[in-house]
N, C-alpha and C. Protein backbone atom coordinates (compact mmCIF):
# COMPACT_ATOMS: atom_id res chain seq x y z
N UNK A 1 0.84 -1.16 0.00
CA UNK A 1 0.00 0.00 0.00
C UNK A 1 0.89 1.24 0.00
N UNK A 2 0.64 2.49 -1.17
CA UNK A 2 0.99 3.61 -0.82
C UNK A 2 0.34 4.82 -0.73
N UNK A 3 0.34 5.30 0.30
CA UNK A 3 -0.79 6.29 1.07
C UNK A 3 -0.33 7.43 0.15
N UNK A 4 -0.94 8.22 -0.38
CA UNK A 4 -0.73 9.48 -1.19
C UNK A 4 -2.47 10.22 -1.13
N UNK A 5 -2.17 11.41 -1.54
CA UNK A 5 -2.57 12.28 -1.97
C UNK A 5 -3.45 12.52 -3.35
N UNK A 6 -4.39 11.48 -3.65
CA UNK A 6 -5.15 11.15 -4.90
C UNK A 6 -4.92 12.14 -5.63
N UNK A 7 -5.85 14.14 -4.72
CA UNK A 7 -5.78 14.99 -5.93
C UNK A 7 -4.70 15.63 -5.81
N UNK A 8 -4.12 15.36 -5.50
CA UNK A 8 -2.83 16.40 -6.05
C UNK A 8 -1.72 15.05 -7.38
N UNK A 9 -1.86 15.93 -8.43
CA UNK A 9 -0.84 15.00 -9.45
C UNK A 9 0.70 14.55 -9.18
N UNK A 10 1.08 15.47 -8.64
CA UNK A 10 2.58 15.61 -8.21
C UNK A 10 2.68 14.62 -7.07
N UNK A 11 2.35 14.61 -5.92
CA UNK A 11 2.23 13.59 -4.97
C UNK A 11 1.84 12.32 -4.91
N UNK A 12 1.08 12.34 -6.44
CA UNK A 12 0.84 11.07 -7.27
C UNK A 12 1.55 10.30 -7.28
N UNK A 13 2.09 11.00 -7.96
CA UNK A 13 3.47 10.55 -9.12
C UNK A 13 4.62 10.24 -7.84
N UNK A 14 5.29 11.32 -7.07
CA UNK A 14 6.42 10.80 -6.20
C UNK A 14 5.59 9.84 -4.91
N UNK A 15 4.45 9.63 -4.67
CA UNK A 15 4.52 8.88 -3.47
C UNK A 15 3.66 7.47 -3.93
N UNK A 16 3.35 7.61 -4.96
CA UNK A 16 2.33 6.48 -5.31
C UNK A 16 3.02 5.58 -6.67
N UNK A 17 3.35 6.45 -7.81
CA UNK A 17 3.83 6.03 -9.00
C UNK A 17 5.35 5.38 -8.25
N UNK A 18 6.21 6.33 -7.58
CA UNK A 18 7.77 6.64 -7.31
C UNK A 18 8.29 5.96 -8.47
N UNK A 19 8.23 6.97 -9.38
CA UNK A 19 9.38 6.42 -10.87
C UNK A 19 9.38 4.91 -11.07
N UNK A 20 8.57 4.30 -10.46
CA UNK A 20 8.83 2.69 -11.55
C UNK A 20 7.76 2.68 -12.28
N UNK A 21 8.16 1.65 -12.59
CA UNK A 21 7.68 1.30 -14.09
C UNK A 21 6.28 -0.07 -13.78
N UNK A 22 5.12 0.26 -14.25
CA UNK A 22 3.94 -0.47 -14.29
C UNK A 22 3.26 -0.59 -15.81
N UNK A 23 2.61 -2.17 -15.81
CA UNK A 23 1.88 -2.03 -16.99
C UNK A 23 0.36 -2.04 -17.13
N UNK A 24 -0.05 -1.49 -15.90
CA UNK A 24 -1.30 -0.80 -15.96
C UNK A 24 -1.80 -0.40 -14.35
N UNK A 25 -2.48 0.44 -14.93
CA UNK A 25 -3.03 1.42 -13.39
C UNK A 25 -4.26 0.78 -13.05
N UNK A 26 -4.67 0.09 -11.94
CA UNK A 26 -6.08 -0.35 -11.64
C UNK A 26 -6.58 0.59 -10.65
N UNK A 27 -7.84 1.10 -10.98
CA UNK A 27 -7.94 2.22 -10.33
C UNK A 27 -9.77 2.21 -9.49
N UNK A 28 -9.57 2.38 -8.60
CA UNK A 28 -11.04 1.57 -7.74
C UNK A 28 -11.33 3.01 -6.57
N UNK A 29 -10.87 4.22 -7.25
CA UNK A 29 -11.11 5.37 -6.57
C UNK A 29 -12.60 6.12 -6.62
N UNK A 30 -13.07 6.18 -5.56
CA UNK A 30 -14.36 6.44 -5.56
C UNK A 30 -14.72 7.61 -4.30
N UNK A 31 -15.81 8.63 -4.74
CA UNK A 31 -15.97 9.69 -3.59
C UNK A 31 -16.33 8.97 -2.27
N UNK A 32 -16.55 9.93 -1.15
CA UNK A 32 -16.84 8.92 -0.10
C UNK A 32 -18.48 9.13 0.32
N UNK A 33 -18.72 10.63 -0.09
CA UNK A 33 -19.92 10.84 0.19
C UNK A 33 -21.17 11.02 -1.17
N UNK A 34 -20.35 11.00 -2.36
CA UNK A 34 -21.43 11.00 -3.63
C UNK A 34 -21.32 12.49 -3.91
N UNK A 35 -21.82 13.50 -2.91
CA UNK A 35 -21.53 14.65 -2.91
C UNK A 35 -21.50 15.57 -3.97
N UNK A 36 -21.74 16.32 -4.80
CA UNK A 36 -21.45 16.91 -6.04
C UNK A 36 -20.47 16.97 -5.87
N UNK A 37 -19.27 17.96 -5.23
CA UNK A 37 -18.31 18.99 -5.00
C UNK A 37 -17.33 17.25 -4.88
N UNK A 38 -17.73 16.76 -3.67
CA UNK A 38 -16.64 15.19 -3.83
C UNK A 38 -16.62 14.33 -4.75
N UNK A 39 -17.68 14.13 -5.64
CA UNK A 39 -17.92 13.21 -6.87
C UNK A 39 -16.67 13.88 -7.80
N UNK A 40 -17.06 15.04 -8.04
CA UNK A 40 -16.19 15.63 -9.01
C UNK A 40 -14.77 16.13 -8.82
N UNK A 41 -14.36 15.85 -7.78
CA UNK A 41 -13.05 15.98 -7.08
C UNK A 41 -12.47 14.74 -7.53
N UNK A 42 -13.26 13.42 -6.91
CA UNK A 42 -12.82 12.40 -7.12
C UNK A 42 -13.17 11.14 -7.88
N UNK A 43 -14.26 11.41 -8.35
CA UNK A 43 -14.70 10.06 -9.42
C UNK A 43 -14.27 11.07 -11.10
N UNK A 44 -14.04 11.91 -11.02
CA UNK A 44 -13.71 12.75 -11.99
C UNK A 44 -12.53 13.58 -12.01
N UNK A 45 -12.31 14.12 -11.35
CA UNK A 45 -10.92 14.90 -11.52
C UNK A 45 -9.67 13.94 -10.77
N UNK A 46 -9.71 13.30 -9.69
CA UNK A 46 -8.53 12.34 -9.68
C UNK A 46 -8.10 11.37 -10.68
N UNK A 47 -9.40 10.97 -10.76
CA UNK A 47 -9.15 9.97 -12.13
C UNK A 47 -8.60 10.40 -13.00
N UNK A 48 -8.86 11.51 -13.50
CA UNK A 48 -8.46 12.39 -14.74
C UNK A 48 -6.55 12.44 -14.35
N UNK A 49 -6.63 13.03 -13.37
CA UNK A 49 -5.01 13.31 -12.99
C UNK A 49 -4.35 11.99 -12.61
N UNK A 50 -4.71 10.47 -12.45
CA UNK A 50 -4.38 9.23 -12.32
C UNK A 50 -3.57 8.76 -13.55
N UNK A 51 -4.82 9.28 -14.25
CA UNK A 51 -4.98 8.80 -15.97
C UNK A 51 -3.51 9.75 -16.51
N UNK A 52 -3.73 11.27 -16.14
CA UNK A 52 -2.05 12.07 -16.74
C UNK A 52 -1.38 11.19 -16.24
N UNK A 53 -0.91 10.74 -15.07
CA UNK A 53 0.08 10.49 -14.10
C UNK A 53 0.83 8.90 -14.73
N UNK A 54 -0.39 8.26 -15.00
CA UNK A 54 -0.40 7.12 -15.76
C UNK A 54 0.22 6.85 -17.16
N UNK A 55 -0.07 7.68 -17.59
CA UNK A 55 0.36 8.04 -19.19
C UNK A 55 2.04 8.51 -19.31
N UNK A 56 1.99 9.65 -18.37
CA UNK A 56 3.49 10.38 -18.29
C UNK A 56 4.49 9.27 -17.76
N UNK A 57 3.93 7.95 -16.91
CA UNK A 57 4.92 6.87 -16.50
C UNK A 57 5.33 5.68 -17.37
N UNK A 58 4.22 5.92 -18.77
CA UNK A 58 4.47 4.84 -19.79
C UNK A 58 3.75 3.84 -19.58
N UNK A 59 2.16 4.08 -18.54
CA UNK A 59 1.49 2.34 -18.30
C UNK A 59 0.70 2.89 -19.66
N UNK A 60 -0.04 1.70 -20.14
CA UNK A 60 -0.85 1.60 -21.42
C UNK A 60 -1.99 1.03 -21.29
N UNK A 61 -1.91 0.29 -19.72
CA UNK A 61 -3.33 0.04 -20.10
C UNK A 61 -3.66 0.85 -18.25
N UNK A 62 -5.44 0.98 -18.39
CA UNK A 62 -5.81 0.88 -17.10
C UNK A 62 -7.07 0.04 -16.98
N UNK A 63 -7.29 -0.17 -15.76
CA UNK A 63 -8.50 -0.87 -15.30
C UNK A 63 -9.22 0.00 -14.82
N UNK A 64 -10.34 0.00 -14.51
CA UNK A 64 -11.28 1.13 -13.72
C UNK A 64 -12.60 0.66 -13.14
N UNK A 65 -12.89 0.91 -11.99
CA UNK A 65 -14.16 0.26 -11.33
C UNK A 65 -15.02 1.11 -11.26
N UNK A 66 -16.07 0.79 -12.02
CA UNK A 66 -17.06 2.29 -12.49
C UNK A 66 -18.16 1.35 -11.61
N UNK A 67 -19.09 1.79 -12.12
CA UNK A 67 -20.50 1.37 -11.42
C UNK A 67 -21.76 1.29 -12.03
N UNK A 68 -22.39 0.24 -12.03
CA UNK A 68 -23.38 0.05 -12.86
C UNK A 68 -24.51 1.03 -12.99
N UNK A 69 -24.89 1.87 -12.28
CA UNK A 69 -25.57 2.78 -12.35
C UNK A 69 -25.02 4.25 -13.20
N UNK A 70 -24.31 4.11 -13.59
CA UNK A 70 -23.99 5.32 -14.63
C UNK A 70 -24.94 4.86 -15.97
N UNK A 71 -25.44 3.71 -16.11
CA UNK A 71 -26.05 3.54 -17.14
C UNK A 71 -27.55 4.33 -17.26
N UNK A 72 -27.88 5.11 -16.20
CA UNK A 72 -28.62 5.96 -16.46
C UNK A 72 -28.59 7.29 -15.30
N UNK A 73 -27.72 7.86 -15.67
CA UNK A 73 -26.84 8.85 -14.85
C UNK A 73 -28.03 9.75 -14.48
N UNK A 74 -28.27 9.96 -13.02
CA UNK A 74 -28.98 10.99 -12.38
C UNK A 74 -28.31 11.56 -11.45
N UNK A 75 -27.74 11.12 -10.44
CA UNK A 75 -26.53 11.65 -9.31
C UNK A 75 -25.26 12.37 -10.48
N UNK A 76 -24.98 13.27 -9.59
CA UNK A 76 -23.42 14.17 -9.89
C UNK A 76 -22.39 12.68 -9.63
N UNK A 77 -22.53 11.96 -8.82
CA UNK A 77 -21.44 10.61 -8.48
C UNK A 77 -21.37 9.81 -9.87
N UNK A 78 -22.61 9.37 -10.54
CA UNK A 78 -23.13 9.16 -11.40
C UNK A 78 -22.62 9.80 -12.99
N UNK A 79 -22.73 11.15 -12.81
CA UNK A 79 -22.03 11.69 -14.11
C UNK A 79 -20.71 11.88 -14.01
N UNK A 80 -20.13 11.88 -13.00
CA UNK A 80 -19.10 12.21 -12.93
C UNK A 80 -18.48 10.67 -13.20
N UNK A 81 -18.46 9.67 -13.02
CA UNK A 81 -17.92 8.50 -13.45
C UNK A 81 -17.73 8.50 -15.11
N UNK A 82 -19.43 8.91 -15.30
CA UNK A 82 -19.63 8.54 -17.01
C UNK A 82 -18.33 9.37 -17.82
N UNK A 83 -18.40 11.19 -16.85
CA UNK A 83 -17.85 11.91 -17.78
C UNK A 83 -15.90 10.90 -17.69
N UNK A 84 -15.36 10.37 -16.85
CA UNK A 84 -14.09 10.13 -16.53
C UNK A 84 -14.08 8.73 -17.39
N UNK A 85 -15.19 7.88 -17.39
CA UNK A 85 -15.11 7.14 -18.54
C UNK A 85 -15.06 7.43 -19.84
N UNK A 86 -15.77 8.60 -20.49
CA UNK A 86 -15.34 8.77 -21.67
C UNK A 86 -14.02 9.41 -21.78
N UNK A 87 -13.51 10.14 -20.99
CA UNK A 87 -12.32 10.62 -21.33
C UNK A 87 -11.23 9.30 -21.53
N UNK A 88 -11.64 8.30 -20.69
CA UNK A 88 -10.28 7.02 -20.49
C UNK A 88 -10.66 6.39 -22.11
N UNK A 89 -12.06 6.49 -22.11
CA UNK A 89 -12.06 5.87 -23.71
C UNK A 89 -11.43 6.36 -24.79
N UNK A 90 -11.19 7.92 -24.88
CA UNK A 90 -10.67 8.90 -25.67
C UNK A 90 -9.27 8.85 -25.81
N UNK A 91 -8.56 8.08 -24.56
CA UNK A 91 -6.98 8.42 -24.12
C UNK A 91 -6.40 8.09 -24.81
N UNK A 92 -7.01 7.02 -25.96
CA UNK A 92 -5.45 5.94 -26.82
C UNK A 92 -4.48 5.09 -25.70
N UNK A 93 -5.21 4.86 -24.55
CA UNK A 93 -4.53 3.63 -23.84
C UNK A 93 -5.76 2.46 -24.02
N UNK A 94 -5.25 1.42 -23.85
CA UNK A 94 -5.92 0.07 -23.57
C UNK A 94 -6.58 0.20 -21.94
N UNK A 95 -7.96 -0.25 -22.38
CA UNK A 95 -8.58 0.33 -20.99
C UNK A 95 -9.74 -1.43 -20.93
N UNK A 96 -10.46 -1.60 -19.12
CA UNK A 96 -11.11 -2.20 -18.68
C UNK A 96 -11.88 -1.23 -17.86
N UNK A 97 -13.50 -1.29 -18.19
CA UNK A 97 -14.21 -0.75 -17.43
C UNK A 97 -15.10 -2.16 -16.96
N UNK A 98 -14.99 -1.66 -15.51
CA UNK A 98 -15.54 -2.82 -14.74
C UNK A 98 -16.54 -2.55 -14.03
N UNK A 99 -18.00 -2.52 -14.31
CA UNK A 99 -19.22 -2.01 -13.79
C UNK A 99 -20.34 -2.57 -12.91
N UNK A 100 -19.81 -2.94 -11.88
CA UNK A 100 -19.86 -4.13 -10.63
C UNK A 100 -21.78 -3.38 -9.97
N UNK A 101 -22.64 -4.35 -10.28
CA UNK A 101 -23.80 -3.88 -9.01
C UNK A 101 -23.51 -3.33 -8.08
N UNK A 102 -24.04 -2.73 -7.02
CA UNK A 102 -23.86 -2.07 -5.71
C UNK A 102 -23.90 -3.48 -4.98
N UNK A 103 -23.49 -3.34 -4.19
CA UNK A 103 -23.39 -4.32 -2.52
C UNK A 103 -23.84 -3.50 -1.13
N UNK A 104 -25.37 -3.68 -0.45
CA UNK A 104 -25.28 -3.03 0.71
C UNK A 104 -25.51 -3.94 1.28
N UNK A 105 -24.35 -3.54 2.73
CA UNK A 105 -24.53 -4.05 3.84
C UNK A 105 -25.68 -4.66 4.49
N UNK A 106 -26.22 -3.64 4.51
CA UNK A 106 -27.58 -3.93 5.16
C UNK A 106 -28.44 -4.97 4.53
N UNK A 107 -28.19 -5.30 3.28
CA UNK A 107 -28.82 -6.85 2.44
C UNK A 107 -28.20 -7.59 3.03
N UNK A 108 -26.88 -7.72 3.65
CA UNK A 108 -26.31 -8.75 4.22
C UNK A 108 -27.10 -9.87 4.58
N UNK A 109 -27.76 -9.41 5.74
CA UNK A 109 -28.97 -10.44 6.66
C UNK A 109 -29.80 -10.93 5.99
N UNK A 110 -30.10 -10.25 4.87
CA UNK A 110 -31.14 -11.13 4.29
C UNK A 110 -30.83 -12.25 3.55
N UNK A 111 -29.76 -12.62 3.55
CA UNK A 111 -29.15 -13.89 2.45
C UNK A 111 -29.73 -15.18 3.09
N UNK A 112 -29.76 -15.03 5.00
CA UNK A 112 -30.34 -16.65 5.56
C UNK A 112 -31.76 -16.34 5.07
N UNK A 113 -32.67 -15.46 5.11
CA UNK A 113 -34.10 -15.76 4.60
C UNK A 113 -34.17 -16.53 3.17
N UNK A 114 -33.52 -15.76 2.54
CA UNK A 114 -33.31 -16.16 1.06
C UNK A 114 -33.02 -17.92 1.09
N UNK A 115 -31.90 -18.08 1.79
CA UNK A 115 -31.85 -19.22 1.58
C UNK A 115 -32.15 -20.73 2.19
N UNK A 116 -33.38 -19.82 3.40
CA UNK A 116 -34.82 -20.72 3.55
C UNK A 116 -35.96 -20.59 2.53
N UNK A 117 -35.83 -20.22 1.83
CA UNK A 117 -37.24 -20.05 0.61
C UNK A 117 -37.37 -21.43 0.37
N UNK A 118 -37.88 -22.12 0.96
CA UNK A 118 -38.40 -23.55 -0.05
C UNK A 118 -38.76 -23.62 -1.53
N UNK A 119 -38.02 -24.74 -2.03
CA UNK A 119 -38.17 -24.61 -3.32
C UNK A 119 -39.64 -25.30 -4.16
């Protein structure tokens, strides 16, 4: 693990990249609160500066953990993914968008009901 500074590019690069050499960025950065102002800080503008940071180190490909709900974007969390996905599509790197259902906790408990349902 290296603890850095997502938005800042520079702190990227020396505490996260540190000059070696990778052949792709997997990137699973996500706001914490959805937030407009945090969505776009970080499902959008880090990414964006991941993606420079990425490029300027020579990786070619990235991975990216988007979210299935951009497929009909209503939240700022929401557009802000879509807009950072099209840009990675635009980049001329080799890219994986990986658009995983939500998981809540709170469904947890319900898995033993579920799997008393008689068949």
């Amino acid at each position: 693990m290296r603890p850095c500074d997502v938005t800042n590019p520079d702190a990227l690069a020396r505490d996260g990249f540190r000059g070696e050499t990778f052949d792709a960025l997997v990137s699973c950065l996500a706001s914490r609160s959805g937030a407009p102002g945090d969505a776009w800080a970080i499902d959008y503008a880090a990414q964006s500066q991941a993606l420079g940071v990425a490029r300027r180190s020579g990786i070619t490909h990235m991975v990216l953990l988007s979210a299935i709900c951009v497929q009909r974007p209503r939240l700022a969390f929401q557009k802000a993914k879509l807009a950072f996905e099209a840009e990675l599509t635009g980049s001329g790197l080799t890219f994986s968008i990986v658009r995983p259902t939500a998981y809540f906790k709170s469904l947890s408990g319900q898995i033993d009901r579920v799997l008393l349902i008689p068949e």
